[in-house]
C-alpha atoms as a PDB file:
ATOM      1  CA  UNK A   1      86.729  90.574 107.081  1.00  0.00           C
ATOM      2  CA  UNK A   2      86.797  88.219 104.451  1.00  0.00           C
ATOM      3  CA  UNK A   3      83.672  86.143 105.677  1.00  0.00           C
ATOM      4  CA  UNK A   4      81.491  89.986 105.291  1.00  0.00           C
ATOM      5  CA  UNK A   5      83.197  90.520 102.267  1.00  0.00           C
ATOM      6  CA  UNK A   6      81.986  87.421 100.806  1.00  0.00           C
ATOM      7  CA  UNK A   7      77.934  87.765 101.992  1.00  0.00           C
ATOM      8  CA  UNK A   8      78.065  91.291 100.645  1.00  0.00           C
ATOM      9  CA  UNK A   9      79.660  90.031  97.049  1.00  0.00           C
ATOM     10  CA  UNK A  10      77.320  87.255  96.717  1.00  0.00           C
ATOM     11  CA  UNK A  11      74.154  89.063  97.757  1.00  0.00           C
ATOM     12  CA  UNK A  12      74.874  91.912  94.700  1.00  0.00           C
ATOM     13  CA  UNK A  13      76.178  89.393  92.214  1.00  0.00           C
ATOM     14  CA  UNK A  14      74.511  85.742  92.676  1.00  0.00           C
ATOM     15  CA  UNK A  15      75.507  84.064  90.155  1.00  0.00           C
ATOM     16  CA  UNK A  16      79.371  84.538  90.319  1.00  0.00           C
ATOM     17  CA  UNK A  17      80.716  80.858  91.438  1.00  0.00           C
ATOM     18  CA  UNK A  18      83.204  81.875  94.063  1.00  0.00           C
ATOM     19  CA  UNK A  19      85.542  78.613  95.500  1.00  0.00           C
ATOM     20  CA  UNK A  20      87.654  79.632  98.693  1.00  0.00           C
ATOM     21  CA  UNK A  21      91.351  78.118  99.092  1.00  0.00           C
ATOM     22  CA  UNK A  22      92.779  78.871 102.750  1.00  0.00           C
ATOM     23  CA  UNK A  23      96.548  78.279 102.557  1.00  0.00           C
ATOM     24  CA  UNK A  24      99.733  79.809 103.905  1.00  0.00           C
ATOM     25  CA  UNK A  25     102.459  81.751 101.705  1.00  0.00           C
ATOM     26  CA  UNK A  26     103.968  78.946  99.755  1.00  0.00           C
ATOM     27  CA  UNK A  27     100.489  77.269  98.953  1.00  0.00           C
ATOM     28  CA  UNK A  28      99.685  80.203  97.131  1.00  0.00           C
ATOM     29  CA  UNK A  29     102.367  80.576  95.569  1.00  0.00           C
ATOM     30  CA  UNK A  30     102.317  77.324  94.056  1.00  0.00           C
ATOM     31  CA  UNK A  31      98.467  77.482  93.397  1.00  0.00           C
ATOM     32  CA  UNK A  32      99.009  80.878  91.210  1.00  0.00           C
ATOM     33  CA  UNK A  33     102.034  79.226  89.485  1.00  0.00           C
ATOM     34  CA  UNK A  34      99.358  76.364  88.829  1.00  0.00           C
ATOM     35  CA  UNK A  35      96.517  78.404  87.599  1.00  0.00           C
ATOM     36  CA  UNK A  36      94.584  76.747  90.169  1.00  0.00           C
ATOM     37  CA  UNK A  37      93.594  80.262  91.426  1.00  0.00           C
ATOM     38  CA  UNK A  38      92.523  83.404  90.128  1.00  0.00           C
ATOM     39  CA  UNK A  39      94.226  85.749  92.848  1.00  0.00           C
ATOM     40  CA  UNK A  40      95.319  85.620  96.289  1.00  0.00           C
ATOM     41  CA  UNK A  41      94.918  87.248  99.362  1.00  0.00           C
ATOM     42  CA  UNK A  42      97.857  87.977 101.400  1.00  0.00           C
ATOM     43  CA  UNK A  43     100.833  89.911 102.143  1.00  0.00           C
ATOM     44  CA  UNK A  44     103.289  91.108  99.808  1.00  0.00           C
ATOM     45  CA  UNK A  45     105.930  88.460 100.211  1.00  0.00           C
ATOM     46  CA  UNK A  46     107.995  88.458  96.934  1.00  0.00           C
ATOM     47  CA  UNK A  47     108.028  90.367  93.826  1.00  0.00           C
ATOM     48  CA  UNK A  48     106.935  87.309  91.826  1.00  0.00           C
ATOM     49  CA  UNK A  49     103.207  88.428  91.358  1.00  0.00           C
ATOM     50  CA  UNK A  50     101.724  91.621  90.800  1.00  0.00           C
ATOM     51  CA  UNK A  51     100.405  93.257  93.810  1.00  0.00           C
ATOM     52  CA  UNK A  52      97.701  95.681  95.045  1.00  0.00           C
ATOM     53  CA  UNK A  53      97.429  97.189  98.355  1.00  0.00           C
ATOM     54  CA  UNK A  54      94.512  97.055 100.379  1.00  0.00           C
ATOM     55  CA  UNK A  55      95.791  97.835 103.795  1.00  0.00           C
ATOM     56  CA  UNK A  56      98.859  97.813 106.019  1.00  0.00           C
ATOM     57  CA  UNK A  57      98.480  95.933 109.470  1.00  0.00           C
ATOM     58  CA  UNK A  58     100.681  96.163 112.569  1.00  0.00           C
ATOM     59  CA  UNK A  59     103.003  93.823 114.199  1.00  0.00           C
ATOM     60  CA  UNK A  60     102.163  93.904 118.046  1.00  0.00           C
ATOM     61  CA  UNK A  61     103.747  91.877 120.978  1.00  0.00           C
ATOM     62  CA  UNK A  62     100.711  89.706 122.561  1.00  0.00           C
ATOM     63  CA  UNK A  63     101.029  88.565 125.965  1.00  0.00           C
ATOM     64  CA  UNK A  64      99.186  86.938 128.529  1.00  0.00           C
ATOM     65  CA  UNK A  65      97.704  89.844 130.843  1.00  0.00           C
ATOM     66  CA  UNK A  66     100.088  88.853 133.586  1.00  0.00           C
ATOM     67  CA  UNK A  67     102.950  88.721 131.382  1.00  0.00           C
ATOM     68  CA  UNK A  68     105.624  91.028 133.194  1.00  0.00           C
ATOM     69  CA  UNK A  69     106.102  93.108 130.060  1.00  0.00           C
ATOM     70  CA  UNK A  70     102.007  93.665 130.274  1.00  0.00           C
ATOM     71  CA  UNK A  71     102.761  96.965 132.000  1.00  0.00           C
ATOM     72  CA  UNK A  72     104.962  98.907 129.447  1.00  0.00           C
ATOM     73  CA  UNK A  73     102.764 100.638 127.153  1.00  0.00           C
ATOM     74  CA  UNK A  74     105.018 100.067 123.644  1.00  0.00           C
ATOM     75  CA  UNK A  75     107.940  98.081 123.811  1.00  0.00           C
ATOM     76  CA  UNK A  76     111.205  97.636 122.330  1.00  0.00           C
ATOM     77  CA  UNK A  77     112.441  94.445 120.460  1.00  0.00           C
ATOM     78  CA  UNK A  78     115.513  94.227 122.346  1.00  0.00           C
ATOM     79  CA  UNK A  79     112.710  93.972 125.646  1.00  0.00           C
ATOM     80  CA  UNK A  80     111.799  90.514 124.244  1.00  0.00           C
ATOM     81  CA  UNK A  81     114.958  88.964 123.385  1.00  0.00           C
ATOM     82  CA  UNK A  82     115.049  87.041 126.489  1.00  0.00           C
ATOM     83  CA  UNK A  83     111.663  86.363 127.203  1.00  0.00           C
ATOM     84  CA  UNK A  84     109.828  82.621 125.673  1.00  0.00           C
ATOM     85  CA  UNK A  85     109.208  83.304 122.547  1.00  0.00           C
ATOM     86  CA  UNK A  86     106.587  81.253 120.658  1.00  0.00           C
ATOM     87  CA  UNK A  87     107.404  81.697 116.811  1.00  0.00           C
ATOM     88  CA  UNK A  88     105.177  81.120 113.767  1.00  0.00           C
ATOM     89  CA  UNK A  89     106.729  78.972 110.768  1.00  0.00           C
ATOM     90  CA  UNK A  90     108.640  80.723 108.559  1.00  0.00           C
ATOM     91  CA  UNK A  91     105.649  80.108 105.524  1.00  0.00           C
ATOM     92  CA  UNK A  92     102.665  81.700 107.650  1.00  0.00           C
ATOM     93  CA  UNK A  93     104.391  84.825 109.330  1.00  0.00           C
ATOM     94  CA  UNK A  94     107.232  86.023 107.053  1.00  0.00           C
ATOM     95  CA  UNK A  95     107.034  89.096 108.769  1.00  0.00           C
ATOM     96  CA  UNK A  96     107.477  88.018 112.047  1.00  0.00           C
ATOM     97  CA  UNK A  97     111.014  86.885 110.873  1.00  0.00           C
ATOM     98  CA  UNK A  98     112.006  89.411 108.542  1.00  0.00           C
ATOM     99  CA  UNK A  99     111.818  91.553 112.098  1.00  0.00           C
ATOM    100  CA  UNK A 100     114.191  89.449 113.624  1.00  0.00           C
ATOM    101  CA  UNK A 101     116.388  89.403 110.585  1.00  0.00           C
ATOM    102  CA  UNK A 102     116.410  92.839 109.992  1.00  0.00           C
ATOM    103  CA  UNK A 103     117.202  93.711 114.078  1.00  0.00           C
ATOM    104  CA  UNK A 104     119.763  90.577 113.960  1.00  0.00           C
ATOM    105  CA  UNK A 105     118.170  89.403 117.496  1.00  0.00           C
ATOM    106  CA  UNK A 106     117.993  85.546 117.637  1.00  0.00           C
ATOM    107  CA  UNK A 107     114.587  84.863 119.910  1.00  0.00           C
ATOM    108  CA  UNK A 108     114.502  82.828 122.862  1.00  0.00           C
ATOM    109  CA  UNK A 109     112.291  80.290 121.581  1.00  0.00           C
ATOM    110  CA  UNK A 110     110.338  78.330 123.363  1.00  0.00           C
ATOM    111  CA  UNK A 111     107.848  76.652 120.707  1.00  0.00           C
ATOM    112  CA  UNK A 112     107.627  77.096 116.908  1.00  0.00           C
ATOM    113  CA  UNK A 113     103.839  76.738 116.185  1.00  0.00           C
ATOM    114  CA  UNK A 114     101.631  76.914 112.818  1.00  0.00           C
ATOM    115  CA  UNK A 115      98.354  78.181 113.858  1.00  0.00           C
ATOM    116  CA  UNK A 116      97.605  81.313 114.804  1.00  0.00           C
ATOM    117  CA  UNK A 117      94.979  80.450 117.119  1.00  0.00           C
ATOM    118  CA  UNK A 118      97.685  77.970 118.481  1.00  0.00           C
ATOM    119  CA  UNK A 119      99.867  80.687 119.125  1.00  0.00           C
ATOM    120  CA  UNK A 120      97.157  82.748 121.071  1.00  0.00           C
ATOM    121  CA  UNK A 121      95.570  79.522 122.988  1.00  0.00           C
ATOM    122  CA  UNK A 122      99.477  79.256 124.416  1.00  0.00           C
ATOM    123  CA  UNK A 123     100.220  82.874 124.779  1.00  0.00           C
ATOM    124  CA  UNK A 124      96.885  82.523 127.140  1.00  0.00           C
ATOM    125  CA  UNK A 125      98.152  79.717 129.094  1.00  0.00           C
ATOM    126  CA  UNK A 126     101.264  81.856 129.410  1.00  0.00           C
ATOM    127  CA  UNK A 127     103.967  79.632 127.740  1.00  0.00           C
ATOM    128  CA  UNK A 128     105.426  82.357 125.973  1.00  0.00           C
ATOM    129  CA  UNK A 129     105.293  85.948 124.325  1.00  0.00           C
ATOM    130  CA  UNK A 130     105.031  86.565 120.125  1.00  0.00           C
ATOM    131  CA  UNK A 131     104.838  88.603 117.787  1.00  0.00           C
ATOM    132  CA  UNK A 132     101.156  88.619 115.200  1.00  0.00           C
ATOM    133  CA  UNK A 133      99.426  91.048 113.188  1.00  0.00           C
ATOM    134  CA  UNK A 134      97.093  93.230 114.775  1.00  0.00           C
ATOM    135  CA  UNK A 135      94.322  91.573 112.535  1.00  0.00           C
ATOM    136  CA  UNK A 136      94.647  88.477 113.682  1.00  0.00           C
ATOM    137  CA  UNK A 137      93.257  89.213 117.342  1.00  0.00           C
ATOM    138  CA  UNK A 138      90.250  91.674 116.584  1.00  0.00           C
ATOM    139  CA  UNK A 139      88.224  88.998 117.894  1.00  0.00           C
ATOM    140  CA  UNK A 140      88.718  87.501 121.305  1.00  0.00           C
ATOM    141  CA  UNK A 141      91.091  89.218 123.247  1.00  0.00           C
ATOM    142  CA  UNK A 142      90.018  87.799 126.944  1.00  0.00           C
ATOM    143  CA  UNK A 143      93.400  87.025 129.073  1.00  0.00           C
ATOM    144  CA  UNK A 144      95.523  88.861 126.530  1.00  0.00           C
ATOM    145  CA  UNK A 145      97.820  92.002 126.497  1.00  0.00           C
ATOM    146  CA  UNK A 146      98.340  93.673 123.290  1.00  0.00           C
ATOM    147  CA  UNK A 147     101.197  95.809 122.868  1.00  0.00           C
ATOM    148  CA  UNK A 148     102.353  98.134 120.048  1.00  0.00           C
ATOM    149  CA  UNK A 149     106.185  97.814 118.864  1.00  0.00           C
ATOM    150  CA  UNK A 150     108.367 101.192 119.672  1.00  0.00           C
ATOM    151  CA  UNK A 151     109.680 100.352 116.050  1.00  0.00           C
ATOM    152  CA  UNK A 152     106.936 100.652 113.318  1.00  0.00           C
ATOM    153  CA  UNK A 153     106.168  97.339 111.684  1.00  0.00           C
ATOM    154  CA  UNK A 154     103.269  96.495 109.877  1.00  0.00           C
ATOM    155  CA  UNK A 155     102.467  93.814 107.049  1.00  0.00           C
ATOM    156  CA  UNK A 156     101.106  94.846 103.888  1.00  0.00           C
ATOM    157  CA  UNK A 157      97.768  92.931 103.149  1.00  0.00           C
ATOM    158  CA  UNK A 158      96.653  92.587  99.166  1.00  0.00           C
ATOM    159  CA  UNK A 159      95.413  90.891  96.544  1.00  0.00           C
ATOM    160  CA  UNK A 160      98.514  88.983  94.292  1.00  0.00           C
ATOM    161  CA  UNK A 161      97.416  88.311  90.963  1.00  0.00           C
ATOM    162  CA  UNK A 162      99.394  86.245  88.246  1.00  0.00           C
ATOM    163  CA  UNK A 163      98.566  88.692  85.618  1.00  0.00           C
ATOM    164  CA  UNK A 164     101.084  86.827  83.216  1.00  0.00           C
ATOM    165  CA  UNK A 165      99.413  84.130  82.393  1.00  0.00           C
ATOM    166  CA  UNK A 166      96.190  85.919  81.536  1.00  0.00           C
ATOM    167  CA  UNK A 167      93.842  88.664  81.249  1.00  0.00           C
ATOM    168  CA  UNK A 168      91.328  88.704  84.395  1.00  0.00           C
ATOM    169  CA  UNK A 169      87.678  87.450  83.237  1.00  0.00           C
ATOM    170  CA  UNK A 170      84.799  90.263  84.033  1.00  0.00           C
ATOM    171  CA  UNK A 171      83.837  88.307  86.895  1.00  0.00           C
ATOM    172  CA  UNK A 172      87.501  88.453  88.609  1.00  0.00           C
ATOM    173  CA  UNK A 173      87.567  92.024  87.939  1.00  0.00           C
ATOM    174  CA  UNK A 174      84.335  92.947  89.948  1.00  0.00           C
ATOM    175  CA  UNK A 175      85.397  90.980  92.357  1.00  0.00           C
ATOM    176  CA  UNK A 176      88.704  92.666  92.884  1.00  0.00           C
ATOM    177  CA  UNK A 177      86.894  96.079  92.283  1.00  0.00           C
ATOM    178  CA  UNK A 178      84.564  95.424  95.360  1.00  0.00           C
ATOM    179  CA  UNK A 179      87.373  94.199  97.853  1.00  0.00           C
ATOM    180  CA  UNK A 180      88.810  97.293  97.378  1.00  0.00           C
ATOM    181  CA  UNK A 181      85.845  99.429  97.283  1.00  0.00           C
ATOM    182  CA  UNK A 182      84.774  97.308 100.476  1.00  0.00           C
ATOM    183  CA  UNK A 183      88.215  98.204 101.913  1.00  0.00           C
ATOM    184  CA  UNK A 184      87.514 101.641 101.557  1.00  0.00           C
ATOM    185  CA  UNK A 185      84.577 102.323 103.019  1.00  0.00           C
ATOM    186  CA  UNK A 186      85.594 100.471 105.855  1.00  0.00           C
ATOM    187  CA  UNK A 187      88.545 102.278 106.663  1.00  0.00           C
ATOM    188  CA  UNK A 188      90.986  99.880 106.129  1.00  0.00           C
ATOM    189  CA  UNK A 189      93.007 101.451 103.395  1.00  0.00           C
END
């Protein structure tokens, strides 16, 4: 979404400088903590900055298509407990394992991976099952099952803002105005 989101902005407002950081959850942390950004884009991982909701995404179980578990339509956690488990670092899915946390399950895992395309190029190759947000494979799905959770678990995607420090300039403001107007008529709210 983010690359559309960024055409549209610049085509309506030109001559607002816009510089990209890609990071995981502790890299923006410490790049709000050193001014070095004007907001973030992430999930709500801590009550540290202020946060604004733009949408909720879900937690599925991705599998390779001949993945034995590829023929239960939703599945339950305790399903997976056993199976090779690839697992994202703690920093880039916090999600993934507050889930495992919160259900006190301890994964059988096989490999503990920090890319999410990583994690899908293995799933492919069948090495193991995981756990990713729904967003993260919109795009190529070829050779993969997607499953929903029985439980309900979703991440909540915003924009984190260190609204301590200082007031947002104009130009932060319509930017922040248009993601979520963006959001909205694109039915991601």
């Amino acid at each position: 979404m983010l690359p559309k989101i960024l055409g549209e902005f610049k085509k309506l407002y030109p001559f607002i400088t816009i510089h990209l950081y890609e990071g995981n959850a502790t890299e923006l942390d410490r790049w709000l903590e050193e001014d070095k950004i004007d907001f973030g884009i992430g999930t709500s991982h801590n009550e540290k900055w202020e946060f604004e909701l733009l949408f909720e995404d879900q937690i599925v179980i991705v599998m390779n298509n001949a993945h034995q578990l590829s023929k239960i339509n939703r599945i339950n956690l305790k399903e997976i407990e056993s199976e090779e488990f690839i697992l994202p670092y703690t920093n880039s899915h916090l999600e993934v394992h507050q889930i495992f946390k919160k259900e006190q399950m301890q994964p059988n895992i096989a490999y503990r991976v920090k890319g999410d395309e990583t994690i899908i190029s293995m799933v492919r190759q069948n090495l193991g099952i995981s756990l990713l947000a729904e967003l993260l494979l919109k795009n190529d799905t070829s050779g993969l099952a997607i499953r929903p959770l029985e439980e309900d678990v979703s991440r909540k995607i915003g924009y984190l803002i260190h609204t301590k420090k200082h007031l947002q300039t104009p130009a932060i403001l319509k930017m922040l105005d248009f993601i979520k107007e963006w959001m909205n008529n694109n039915k991601c709210l």
